[in-house]
C-alpha atoms as a PDB file:
ATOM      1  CA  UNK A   1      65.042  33.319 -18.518  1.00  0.00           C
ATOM      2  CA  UNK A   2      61.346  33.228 -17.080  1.00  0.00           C
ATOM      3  CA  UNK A   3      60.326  36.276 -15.425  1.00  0.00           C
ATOM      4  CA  UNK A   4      59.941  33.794 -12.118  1.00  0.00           C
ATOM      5  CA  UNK A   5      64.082  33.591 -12.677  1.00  0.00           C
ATOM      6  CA  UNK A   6      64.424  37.519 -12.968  1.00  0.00           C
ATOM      7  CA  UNK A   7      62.707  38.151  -9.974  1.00  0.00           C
ATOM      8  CA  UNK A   8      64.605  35.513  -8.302  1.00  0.00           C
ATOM      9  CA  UNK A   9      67.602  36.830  -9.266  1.00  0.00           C
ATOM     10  CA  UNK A  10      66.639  40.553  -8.851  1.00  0.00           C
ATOM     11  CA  UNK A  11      65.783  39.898  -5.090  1.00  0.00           C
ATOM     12  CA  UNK A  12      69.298  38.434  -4.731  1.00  0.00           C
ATOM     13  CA  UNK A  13      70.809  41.754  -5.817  1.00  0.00           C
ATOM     14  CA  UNK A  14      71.231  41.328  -9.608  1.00  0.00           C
ATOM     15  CA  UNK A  15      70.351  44.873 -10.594  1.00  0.00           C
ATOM     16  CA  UNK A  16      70.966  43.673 -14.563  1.00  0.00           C
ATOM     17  CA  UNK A  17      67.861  41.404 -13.613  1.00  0.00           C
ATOM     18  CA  UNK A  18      65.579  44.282 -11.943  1.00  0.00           C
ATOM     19  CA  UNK A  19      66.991  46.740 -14.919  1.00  0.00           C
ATOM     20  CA  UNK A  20      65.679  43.835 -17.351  1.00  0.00           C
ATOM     21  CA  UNK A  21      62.123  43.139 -15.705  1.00  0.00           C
ATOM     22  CA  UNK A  22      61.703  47.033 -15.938  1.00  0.00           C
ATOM     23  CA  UNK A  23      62.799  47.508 -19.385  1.00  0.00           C
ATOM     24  CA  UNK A  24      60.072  44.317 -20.192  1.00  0.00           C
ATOM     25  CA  UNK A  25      57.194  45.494 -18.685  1.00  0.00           C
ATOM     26  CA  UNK A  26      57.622  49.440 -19.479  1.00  0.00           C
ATOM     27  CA  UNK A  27      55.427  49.373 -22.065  1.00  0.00           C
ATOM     28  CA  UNK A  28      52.781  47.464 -20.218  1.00  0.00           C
ATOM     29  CA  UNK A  29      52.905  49.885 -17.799  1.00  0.00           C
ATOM     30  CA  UNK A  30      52.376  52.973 -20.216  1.00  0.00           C
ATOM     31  CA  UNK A  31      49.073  50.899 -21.671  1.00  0.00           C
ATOM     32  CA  UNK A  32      48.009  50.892 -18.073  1.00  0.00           C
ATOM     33  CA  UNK A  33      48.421  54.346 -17.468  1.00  0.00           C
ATOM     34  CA  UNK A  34      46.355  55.131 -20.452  1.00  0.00           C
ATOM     35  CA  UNK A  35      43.790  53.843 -18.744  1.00  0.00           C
ATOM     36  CA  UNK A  36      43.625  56.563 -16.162  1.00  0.00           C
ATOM     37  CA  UNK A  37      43.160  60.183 -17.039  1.00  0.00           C
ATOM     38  CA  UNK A  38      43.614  62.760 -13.810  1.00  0.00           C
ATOM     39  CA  UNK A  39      42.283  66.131 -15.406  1.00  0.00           C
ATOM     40  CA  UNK A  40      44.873  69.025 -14.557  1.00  0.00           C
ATOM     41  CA  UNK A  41      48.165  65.814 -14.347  1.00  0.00           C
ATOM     42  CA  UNK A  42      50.370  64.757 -17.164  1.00  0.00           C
ATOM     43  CA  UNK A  43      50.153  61.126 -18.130  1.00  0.00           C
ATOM     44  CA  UNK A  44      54.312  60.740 -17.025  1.00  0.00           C
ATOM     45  CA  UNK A  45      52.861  60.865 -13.063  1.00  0.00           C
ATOM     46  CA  UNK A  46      50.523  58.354 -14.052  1.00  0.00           C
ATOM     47  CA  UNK A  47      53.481  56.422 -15.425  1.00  0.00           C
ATOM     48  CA  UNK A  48      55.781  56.683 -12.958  1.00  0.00           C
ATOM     49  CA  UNK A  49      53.677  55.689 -10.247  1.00  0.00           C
ATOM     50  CA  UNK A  50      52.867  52.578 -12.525  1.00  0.00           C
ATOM     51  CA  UNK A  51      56.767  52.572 -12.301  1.00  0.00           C
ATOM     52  CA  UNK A  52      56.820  52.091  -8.876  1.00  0.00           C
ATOM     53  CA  UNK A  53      53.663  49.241  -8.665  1.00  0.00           C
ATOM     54  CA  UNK A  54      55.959  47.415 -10.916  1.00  0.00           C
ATOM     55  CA  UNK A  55      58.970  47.602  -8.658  1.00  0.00           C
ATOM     56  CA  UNK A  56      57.154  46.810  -5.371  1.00  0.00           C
ATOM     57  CA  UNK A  57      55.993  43.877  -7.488  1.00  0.00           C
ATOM     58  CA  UNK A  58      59.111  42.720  -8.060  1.00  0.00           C
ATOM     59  CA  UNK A  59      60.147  43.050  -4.221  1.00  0.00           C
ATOM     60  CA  UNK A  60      56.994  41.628  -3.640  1.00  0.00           C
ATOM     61  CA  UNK A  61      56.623  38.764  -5.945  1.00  0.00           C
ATOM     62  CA  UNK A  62      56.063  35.108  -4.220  1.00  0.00           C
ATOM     63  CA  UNK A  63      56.417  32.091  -6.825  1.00  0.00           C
ATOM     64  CA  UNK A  64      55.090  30.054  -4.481  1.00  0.00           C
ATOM     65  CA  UNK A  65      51.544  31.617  -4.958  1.00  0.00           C
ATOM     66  CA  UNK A  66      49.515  30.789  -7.743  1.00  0.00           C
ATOM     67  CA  UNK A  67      49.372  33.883  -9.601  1.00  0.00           C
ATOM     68  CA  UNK A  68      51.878  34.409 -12.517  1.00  0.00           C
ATOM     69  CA  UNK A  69      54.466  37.322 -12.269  1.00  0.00           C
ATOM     70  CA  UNK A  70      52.349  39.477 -14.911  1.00  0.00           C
ATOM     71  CA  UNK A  71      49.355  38.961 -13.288  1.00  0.00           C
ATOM     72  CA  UNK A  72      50.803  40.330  -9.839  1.00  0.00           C
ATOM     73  CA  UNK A  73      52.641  42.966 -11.967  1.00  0.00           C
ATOM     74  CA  UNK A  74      49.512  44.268 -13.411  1.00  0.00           C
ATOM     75  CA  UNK A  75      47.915  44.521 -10.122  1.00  0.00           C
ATOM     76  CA  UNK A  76      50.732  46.163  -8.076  1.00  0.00           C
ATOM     77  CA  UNK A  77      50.743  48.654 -11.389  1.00  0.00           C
ATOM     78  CA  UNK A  78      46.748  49.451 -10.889  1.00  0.00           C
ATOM     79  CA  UNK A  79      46.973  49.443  -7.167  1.00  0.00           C
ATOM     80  CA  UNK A  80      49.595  51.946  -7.126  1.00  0.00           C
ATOM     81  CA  UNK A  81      48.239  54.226  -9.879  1.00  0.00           C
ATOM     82  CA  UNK A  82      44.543  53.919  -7.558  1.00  0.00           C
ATOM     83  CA  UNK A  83      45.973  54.954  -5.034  1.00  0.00           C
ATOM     84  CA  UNK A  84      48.097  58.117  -6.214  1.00  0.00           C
ATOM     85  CA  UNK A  85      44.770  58.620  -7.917  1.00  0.00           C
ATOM     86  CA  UNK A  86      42.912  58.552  -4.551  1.00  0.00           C
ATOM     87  CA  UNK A  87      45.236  60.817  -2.691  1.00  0.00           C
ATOM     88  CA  UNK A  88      45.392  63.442  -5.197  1.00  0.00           C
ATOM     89  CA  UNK A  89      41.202  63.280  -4.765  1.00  0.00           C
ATOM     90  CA  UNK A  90      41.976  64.087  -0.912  1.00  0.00           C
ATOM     91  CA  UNK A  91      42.948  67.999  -1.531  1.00  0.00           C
ATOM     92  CA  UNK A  92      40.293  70.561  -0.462  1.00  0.00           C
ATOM     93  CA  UNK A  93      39.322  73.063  -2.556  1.00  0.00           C
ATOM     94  CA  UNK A  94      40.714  72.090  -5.780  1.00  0.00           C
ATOM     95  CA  UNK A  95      39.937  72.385  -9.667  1.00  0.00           C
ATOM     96  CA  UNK A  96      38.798  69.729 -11.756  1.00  0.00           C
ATOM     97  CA  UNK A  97      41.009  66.572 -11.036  1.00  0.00           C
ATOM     98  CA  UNK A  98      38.570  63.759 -10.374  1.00  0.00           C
ATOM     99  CA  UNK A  99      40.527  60.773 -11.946  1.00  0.00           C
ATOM    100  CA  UNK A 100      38.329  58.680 -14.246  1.00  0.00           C
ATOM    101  CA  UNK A 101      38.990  54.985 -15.155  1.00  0.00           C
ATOM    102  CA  UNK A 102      38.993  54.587 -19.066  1.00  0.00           C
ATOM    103  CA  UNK A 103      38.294  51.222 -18.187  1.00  0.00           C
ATOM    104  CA  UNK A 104      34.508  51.131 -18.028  1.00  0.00           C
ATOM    105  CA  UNK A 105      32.557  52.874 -20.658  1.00  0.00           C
ATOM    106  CA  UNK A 106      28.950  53.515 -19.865  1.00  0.00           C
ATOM    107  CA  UNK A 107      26.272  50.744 -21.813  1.00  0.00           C
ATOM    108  CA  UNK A 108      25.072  53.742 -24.510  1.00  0.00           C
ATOM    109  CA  UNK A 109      28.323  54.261 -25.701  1.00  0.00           C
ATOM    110  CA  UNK A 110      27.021  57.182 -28.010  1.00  0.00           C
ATOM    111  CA  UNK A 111      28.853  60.643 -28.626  1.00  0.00           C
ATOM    112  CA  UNK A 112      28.576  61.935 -25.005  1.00  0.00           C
ATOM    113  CA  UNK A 113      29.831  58.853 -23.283  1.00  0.00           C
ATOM    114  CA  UNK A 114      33.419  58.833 -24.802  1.00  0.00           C
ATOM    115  CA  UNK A 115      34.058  59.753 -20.957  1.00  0.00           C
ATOM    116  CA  UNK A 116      33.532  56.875 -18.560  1.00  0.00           C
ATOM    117  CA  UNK A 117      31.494  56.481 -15.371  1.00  0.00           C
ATOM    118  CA  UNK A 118      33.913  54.419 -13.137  1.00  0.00           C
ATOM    119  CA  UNK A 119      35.197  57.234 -10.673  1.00  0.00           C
ATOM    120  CA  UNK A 120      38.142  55.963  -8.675  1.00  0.00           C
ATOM    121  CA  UNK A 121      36.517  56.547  -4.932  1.00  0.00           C
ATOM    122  CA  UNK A 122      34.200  54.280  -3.174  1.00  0.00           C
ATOM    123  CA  UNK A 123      30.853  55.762  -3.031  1.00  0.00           C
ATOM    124  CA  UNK A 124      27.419  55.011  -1.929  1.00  0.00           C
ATOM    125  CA  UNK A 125      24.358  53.870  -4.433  1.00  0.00           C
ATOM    126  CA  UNK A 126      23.283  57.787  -3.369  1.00  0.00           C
ATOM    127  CA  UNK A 127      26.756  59.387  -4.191  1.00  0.00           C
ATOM    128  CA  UNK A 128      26.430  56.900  -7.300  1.00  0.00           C
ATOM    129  CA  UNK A 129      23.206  58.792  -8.644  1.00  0.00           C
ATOM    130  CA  UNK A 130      24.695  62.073  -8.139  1.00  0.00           C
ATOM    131  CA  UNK A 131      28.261  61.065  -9.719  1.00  0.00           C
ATOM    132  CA  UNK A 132      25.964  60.524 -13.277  1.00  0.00           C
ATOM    133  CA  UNK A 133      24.379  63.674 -12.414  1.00  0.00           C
ATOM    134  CA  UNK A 134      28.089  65.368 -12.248  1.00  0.00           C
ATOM    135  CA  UNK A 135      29.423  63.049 -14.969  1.00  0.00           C
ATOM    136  CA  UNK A 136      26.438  64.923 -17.731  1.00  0.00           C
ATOM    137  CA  UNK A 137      27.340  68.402 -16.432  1.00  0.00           C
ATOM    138  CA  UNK A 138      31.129  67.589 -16.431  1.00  0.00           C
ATOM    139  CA  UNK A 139      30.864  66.192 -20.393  1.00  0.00           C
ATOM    140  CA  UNK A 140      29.259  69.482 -20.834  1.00  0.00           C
ATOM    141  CA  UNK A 141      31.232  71.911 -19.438  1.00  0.00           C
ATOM    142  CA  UNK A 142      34.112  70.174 -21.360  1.00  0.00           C
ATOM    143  CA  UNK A 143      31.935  70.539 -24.483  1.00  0.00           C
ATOM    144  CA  UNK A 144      31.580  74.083 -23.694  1.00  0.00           C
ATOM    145  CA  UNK A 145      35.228  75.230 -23.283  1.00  0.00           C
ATOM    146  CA  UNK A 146      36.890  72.973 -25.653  1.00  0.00           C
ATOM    147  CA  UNK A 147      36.507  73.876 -29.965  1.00  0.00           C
ATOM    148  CA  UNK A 148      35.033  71.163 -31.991  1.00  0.00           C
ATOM    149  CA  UNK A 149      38.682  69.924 -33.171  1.00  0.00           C
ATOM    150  CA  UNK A 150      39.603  69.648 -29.171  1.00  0.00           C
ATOM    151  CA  UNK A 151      36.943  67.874 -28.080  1.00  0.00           C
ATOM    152  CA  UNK A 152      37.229  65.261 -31.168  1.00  0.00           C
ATOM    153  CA  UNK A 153      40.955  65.305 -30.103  1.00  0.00           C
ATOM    154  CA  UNK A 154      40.135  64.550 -26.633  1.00  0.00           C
ATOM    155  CA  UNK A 155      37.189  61.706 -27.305  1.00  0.00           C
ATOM    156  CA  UNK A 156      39.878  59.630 -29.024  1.00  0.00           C
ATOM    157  CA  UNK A 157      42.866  60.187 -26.858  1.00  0.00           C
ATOM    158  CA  UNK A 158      40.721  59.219 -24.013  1.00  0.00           C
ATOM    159  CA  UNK A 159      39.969  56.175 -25.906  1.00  0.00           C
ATOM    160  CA  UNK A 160      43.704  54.656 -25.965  1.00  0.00           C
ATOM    161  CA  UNK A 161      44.243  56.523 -29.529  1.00  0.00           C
ATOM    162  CA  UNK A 162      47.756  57.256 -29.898  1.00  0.00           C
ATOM    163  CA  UNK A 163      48.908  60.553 -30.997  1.00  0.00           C
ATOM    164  CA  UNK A 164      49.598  58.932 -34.361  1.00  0.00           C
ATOM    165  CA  UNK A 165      45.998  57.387 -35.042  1.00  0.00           C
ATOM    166  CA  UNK A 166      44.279  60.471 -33.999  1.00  0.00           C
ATOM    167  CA  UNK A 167      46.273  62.923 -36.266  1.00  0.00           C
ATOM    168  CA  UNK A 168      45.395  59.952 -39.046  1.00  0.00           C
ATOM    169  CA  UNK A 169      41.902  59.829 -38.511  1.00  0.00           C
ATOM    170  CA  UNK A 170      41.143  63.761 -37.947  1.00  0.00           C
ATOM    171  CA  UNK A 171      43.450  64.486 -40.980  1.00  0.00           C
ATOM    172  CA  UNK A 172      46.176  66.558 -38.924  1.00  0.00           C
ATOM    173  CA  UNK A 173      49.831  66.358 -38.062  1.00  0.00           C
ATOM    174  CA  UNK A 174      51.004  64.544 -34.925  1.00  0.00           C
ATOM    175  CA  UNK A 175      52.346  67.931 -34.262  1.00  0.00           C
ATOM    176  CA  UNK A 176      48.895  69.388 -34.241  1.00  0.00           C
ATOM    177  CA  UNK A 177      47.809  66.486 -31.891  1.00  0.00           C
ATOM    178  CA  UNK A 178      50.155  67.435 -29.117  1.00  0.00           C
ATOM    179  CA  UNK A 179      49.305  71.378 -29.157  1.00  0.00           C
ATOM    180  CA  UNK A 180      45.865  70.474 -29.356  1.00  0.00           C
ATOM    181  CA  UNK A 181      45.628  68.175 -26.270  1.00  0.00           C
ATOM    182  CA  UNK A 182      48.322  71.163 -24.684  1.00  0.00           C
ATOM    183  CA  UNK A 183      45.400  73.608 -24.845  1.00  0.00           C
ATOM    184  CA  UNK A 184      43.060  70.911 -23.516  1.00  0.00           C
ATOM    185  CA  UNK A 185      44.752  70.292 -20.631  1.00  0.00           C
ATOM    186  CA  UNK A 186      44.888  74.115 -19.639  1.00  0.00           C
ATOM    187  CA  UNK A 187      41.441  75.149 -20.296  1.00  0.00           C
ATOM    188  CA  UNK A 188      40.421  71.717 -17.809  1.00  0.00           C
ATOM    189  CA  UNK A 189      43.135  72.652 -15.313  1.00  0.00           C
ATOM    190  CA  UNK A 190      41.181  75.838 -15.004  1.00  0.00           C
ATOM    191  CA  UNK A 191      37.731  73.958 -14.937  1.00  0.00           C
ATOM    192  CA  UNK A 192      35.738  74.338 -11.393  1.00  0.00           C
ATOM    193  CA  UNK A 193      33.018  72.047 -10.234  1.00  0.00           C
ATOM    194  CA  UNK A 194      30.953  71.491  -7.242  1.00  0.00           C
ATOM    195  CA  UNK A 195      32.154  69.012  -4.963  1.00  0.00           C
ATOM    196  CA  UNK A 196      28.781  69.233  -3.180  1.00  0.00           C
END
């Protein structure tokens, strides 16, 4: 069956259907998420709010438009994972947790722009030249709290590496991966900046 026919289906109460179109794009969903990185979350909130763009799309889905079901099921997925990004942005007085698309690497692409510059807020040209200014002194304050092997750790997992490439290419256990990017997380929870 076409995913047109699952959604069809779905929307006329066939949970197998829904369960189905889940199951399918699950993994589509997780390689979205990767894409976003909220500093002090876990990458399962990312995912399950990806989750949930994919079942609105499914609600949502009109066949009579022009758009293919993926194609309206990536963009519910992005919309929704924006937008949790966005509100979590809202909080006063926080620690570190500007999310940061992976999506859009900055043109010099050398060993201090492993961290991209497309902030998920809309901003000014002004706020835009001040963002680069806090996107050099966030690289290195991360620099500065992190050890050499955690901040090589971190470069690649923010560049879609999976836990199993990274531990391959640093010559370390997956094991080692996962305590490693543990320890990041808590020393960037902790992290302060200026929100001025």
């Amino acid at each position: 069956m076409t995913d047109e026919e699952l959604v069809t289906l779905s929307k006329n109460g066939n949970e197998s259907a829904e369960n189905e179109l889940l199951e399918k794009y699950k993994d589509l969903v997780v390689k979205i998420s990767r894409s976003y990185f909220i500093i002090g979350g876990e990458l399962e909130d990312i995912v399950q709010e990806g989750m949930i763009g994919l079942y609105k799309a499914i609600k949502n889905y009109d066949s009579s438009k022009s758009a293919s079901f993926k194609t309206f099921a990536i963009m519910c997925v992005k919309h929704q994972i924006q937008t949790a990004i966005k509100k979590a942005n809202t909080k006063k007085n926080m620690t570190l947790s500007n999310s940061v698309s992976l999506q859009s690497f900055s043109e010099k692409n050398d060993e201090e722009d492993f961290l991209p510059m497309n902030l998920i807020f809309q901003v000014s040209p002004d706020e835009k030249v001040i963002s680069r200014e806090n996107y050099k002194d966030l690289i290195l304050k991360i620099k500065n709290i992190l050890s050499k092997k955690e901040y090589e750790v971190l470069k690649f997992y923010l560049r879609g590496y999976s836990y199993k490439e990274i531990a391959k290419i640093l010559g370390l256990n997956e094991k080692s991966i996962d305590n490693s990017l543990s320890r990041i997380k808590n020393k960037i929870k902790n992290l302060k900046i200026d929100n001025t």
